[in-house]
PDB file of N, CA and C in Angstrom:
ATOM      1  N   UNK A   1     -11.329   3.619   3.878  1.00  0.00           N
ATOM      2  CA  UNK A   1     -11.151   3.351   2.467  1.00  0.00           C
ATOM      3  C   UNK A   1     -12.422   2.716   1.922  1.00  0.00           C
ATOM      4  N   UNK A   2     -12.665   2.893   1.008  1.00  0.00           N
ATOM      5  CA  UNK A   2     -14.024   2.722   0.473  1.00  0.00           C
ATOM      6  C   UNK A   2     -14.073   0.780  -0.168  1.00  0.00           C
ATOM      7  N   UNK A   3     -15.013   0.591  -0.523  1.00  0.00           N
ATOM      8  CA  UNK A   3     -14.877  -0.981  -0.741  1.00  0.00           C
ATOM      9  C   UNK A   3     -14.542  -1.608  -2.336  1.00  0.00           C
ATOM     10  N   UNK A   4     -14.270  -0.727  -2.831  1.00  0.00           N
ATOM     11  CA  UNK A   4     -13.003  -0.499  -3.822  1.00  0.00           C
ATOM     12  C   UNK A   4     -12.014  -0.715  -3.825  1.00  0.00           C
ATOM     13  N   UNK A   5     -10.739  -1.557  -4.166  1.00  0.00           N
ATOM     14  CA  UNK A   5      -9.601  -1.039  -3.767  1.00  0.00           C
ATOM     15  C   UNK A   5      -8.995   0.036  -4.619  1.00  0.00           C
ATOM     16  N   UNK A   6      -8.284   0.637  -4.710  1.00  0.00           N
ATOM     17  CA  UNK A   6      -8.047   1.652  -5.455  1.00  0.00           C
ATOM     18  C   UNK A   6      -6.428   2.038  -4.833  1.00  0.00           C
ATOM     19  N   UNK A   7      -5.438   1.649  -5.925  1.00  0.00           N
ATOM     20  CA  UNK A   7      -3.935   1.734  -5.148  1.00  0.00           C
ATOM     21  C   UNK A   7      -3.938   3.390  -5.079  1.00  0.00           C
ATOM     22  N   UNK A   8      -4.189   3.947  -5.843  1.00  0.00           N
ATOM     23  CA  UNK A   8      -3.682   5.440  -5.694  1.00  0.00           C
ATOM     24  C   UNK A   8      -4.144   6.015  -4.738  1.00  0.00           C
ATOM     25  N   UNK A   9      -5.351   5.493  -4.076  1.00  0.00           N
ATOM     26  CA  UNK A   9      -6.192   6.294  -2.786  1.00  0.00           C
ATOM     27  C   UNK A   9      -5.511   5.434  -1.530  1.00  0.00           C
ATOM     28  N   UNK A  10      -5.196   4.270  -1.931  1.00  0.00           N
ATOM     29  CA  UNK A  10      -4.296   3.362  -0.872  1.00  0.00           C
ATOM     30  C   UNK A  10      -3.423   4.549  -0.546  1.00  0.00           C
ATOM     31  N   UNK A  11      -2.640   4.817  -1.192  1.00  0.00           N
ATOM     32  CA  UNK A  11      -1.117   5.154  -1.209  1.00  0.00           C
ATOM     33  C   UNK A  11      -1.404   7.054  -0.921  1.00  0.00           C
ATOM     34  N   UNK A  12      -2.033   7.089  -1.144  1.00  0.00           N
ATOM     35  CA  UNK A  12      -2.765   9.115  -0.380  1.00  0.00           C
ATOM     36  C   UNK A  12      -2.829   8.723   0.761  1.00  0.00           C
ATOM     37  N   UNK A  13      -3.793   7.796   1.221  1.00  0.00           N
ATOM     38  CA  UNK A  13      -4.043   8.001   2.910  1.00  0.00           C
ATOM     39  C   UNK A  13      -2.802   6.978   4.009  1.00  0.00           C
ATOM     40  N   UNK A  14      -2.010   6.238   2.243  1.00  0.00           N
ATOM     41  CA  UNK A  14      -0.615   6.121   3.726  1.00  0.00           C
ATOM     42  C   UNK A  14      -0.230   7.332   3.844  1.00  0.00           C
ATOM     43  N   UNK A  15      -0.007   8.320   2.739  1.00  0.00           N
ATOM     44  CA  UNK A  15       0.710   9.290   2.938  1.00  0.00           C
ATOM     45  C   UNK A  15       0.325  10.227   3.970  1.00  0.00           C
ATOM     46  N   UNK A  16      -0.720   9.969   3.789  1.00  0.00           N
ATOM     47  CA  UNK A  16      -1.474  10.981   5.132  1.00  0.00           C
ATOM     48  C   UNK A  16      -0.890  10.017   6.585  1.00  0.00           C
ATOM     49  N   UNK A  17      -1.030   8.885   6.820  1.00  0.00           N
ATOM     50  CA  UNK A  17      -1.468   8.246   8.226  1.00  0.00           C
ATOM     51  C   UNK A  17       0.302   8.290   8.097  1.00  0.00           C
ATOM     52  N   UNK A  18       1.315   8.521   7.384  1.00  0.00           N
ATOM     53  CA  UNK A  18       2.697   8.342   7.779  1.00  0.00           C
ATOM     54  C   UNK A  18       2.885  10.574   8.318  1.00  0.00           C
ATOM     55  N   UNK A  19       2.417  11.001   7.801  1.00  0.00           N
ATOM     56  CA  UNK A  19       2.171  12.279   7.902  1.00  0.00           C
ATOM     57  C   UNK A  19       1.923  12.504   9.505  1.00  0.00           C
ATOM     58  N   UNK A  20       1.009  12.008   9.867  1.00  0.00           N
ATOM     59  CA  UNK A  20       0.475  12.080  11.264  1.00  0.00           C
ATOM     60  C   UNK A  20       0.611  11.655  12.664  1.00  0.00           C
ATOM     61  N   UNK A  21       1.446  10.110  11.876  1.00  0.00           N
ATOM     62  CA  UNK A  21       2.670   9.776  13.071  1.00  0.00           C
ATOM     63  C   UNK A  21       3.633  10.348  13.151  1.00  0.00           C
ATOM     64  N   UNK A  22       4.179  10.904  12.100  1.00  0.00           N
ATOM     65  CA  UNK A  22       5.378  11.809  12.136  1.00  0.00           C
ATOM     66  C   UNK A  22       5.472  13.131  12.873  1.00  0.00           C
ATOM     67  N   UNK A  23       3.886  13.372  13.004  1.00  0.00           N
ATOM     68  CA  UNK A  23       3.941  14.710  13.767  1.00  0.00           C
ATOM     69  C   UNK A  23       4.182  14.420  15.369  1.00  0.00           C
ATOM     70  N   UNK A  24       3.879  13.246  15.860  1.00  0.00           N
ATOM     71  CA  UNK A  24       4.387  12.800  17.188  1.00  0.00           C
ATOM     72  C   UNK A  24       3.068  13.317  17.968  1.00  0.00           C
ATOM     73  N   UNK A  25       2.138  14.107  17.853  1.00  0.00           N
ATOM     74  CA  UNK A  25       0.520  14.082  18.191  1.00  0.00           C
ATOM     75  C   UNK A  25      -0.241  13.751  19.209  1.00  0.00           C
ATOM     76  N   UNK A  26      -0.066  12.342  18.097  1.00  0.00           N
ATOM     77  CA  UNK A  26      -1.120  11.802  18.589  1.00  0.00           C
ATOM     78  C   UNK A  26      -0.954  11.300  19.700  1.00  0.00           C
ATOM     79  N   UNK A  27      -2.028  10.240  20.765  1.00  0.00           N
ATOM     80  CA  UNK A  27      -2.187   9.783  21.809  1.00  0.00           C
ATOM     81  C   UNK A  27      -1.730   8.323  21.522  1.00  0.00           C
ATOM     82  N   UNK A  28      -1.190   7.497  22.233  1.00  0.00           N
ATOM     83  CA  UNK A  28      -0.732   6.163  21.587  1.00  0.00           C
ATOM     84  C   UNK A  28      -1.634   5.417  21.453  1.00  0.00           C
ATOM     85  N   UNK A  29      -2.390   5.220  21.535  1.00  0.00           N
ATOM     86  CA  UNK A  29      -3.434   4.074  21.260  1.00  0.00           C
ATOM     87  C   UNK A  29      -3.942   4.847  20.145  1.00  0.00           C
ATOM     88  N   UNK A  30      -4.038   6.144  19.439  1.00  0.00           N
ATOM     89  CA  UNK A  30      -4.688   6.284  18.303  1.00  0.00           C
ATOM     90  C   UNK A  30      -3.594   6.229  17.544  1.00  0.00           C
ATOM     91  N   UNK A  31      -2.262   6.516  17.995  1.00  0.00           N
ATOM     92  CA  UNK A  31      -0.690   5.733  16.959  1.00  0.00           C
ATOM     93  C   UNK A  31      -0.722   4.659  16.452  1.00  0.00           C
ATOM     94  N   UNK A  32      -1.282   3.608  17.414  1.00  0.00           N
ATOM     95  CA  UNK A  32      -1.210   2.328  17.173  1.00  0.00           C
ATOM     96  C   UNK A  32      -2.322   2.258  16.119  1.00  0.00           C
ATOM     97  N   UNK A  33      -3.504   2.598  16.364  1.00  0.00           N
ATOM     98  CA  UNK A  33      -4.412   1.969  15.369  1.00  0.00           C
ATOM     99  C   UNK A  33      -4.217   2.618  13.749  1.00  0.00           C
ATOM    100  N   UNK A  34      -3.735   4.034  13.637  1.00  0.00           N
ATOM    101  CA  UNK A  34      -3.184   4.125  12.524  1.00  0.00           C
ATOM    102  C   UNK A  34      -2.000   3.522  11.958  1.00  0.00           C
ATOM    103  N   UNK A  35      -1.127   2.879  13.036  1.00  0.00           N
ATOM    104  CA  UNK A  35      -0.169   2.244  12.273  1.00  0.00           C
ATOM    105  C   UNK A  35      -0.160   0.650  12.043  1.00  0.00           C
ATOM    106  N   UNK A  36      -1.399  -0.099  12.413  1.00  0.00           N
ATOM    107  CA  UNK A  36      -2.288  -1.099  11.968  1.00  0.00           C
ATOM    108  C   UNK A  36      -2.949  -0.601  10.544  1.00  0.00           C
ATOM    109  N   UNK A  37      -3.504   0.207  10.694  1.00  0.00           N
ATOM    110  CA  UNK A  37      -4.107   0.418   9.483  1.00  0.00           C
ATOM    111  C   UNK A  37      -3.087   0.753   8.254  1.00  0.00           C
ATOM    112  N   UNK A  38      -2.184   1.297   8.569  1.00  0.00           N
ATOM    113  CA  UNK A  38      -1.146   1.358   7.312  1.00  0.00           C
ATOM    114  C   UNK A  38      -0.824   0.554   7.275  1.00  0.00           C
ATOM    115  N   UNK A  39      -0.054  -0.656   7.665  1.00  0.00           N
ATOM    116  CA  UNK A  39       0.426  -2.235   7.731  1.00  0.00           C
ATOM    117  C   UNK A  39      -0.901  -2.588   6.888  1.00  0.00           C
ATOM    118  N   UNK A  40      -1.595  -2.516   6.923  1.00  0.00           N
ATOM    119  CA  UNK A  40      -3.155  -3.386   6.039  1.00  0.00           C
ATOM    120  C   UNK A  40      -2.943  -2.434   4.769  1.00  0.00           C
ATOM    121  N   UNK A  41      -2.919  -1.434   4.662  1.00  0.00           N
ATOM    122  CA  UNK A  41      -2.861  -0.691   3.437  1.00  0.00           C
ATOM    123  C   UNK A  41      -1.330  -1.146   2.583  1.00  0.00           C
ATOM    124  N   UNK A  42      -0.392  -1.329   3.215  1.00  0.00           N
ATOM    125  CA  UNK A  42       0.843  -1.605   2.698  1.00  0.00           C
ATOM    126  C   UNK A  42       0.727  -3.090   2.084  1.00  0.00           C
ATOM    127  N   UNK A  43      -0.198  -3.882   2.826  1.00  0.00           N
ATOM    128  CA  UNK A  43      -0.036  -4.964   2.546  1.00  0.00           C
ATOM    129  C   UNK A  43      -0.692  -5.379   1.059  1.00  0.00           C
ATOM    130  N   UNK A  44      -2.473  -4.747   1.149  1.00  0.00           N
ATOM    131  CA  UNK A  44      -3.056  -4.626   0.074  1.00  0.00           C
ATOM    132  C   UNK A  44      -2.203  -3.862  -1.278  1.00  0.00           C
ATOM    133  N   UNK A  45      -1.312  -3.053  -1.058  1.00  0.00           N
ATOM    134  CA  UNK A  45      -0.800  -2.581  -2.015  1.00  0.00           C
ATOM    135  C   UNK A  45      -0.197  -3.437  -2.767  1.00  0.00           C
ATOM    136  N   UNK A  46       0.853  -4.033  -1.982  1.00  0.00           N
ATOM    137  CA  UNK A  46       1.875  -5.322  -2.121  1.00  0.00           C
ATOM    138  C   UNK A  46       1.121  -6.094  -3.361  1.00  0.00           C
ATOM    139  N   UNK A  47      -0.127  -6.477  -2.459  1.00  0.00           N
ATOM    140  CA  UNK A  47      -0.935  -7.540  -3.462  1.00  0.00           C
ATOM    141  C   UNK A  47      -1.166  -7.475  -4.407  1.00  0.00           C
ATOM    142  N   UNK A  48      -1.734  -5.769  -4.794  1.00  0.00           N
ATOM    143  CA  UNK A  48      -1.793  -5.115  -5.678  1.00  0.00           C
ATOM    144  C   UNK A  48      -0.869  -5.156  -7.051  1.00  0.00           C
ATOM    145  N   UNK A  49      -0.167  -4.677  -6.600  1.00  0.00           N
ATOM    146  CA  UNK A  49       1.461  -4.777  -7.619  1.00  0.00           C
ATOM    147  C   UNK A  49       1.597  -5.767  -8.148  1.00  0.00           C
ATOM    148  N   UNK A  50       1.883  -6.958  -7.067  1.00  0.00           N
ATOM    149  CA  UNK A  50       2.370  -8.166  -7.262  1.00  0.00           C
ATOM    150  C   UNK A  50       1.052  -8.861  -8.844  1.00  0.00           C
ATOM    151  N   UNK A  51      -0.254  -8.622  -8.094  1.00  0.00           N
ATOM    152  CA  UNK A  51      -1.110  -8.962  -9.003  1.00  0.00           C
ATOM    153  C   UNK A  51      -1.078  -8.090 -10.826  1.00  0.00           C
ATOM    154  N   UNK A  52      -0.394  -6.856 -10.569  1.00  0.00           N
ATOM    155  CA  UNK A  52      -0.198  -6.080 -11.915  1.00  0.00           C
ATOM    156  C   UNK A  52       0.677  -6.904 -12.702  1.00  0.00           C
ATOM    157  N   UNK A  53       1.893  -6.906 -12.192  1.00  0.00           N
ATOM    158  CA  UNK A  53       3.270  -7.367 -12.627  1.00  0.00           C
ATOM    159  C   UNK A  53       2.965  -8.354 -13.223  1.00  0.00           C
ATOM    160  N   UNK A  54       2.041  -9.495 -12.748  1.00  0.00           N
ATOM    161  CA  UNK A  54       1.596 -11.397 -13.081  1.00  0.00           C
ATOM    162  C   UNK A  54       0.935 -10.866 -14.391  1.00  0.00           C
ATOM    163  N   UNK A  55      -0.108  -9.632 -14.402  1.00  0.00           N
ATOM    164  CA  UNK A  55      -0.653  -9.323 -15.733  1.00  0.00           C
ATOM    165  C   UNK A  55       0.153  -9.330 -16.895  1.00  0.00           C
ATOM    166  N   UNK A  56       1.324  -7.941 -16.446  1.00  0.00           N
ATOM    167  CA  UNK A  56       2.113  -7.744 -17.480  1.00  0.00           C
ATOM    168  C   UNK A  56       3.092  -8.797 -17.679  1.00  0.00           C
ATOM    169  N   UNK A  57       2.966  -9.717 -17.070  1.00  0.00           N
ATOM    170  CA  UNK A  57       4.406 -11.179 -17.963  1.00  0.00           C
ATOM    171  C   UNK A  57       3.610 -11.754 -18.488  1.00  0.00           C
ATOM    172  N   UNK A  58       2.324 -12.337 -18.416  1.00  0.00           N
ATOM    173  CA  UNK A  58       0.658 -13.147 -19.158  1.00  0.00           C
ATOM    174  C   UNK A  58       0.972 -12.175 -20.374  1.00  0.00           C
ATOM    175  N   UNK A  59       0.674 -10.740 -20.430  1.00  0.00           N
ATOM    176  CA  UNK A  59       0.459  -9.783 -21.650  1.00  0.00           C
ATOM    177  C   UNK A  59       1.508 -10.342 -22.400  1.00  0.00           C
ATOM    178  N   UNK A  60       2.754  -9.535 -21.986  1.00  0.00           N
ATOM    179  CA  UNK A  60       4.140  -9.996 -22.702  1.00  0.00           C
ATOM    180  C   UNK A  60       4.836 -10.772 -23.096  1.00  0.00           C
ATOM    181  N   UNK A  61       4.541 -11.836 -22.250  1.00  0.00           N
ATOM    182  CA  UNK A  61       5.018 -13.100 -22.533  1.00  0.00           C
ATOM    183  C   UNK A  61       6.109 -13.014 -22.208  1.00  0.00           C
ATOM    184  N   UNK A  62       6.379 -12.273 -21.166  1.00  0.00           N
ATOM    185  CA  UNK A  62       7.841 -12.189 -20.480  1.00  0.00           C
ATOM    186  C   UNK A  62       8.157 -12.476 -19.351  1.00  0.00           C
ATOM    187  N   UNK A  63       8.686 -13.340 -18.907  1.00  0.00           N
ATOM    188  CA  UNK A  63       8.787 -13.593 -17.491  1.00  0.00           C
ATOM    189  C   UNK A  63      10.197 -13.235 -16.872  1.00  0.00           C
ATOM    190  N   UNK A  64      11.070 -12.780 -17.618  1.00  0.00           N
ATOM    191  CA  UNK A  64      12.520 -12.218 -17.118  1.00  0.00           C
ATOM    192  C   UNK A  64      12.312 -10.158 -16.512  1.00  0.00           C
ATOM    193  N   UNK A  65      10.600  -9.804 -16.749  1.00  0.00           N
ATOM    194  CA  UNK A  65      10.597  -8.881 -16.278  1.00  0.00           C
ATOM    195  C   UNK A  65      11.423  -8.561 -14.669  1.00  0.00           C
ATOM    196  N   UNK A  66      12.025  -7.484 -14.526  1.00  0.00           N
ATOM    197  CA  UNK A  66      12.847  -7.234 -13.181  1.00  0.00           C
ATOM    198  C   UNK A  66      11.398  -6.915 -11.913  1.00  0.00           C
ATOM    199  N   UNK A  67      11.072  -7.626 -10.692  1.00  0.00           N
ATOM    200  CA  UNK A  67      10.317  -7.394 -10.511  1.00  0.00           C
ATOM    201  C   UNK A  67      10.433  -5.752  -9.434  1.00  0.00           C
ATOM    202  N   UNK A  68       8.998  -5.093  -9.162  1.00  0.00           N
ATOM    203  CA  UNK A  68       8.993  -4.146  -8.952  1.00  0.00           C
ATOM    204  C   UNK A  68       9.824  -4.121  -7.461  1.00  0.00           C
ATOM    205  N   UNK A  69      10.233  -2.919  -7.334  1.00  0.00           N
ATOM    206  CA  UNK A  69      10.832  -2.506  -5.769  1.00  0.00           C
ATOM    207  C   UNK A  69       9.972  -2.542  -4.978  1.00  0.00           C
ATOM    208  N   UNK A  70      10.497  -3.222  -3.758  1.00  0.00           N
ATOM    209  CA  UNK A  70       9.937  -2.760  -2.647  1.00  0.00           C
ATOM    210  C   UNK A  70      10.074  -1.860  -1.850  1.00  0.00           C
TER     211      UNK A  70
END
């Protein structure tokens, strides 16, 4: 991932690295390190969101917003 964060490219290459465990493939030690690396991508996302959502109640002045799904 580039040194950007960028949720939408986050959320392509989970889709890819959930894609690729699913195919059952791989060798386990390259399972594992893609499924480290999605745990870090999931997490940054999290942050992500969480950091949008704080925008939009500051914007709105709303803090009874429902917060997003996990």
């Amino acid at each position: 991932m580039s040194d950007k964060f960028s949720l939408e490219n986050a959320m392509s290459e989970l889709d890819t690295i959930v894609r690729q465990l699913e195919s059952g493939e791989l060798p386990l030690d390259d399972a594992m390190a893609l499924f480290e690396k999605g745990q870090q991508l999931v997490k940054q996302c999290q942050t992500d969101l969480d950091q949008k959502e704080l925008r939009i109640q500051q914007i709105t002045g709303d803090d009874t917003l429902a917060p997003f799904e996990r």
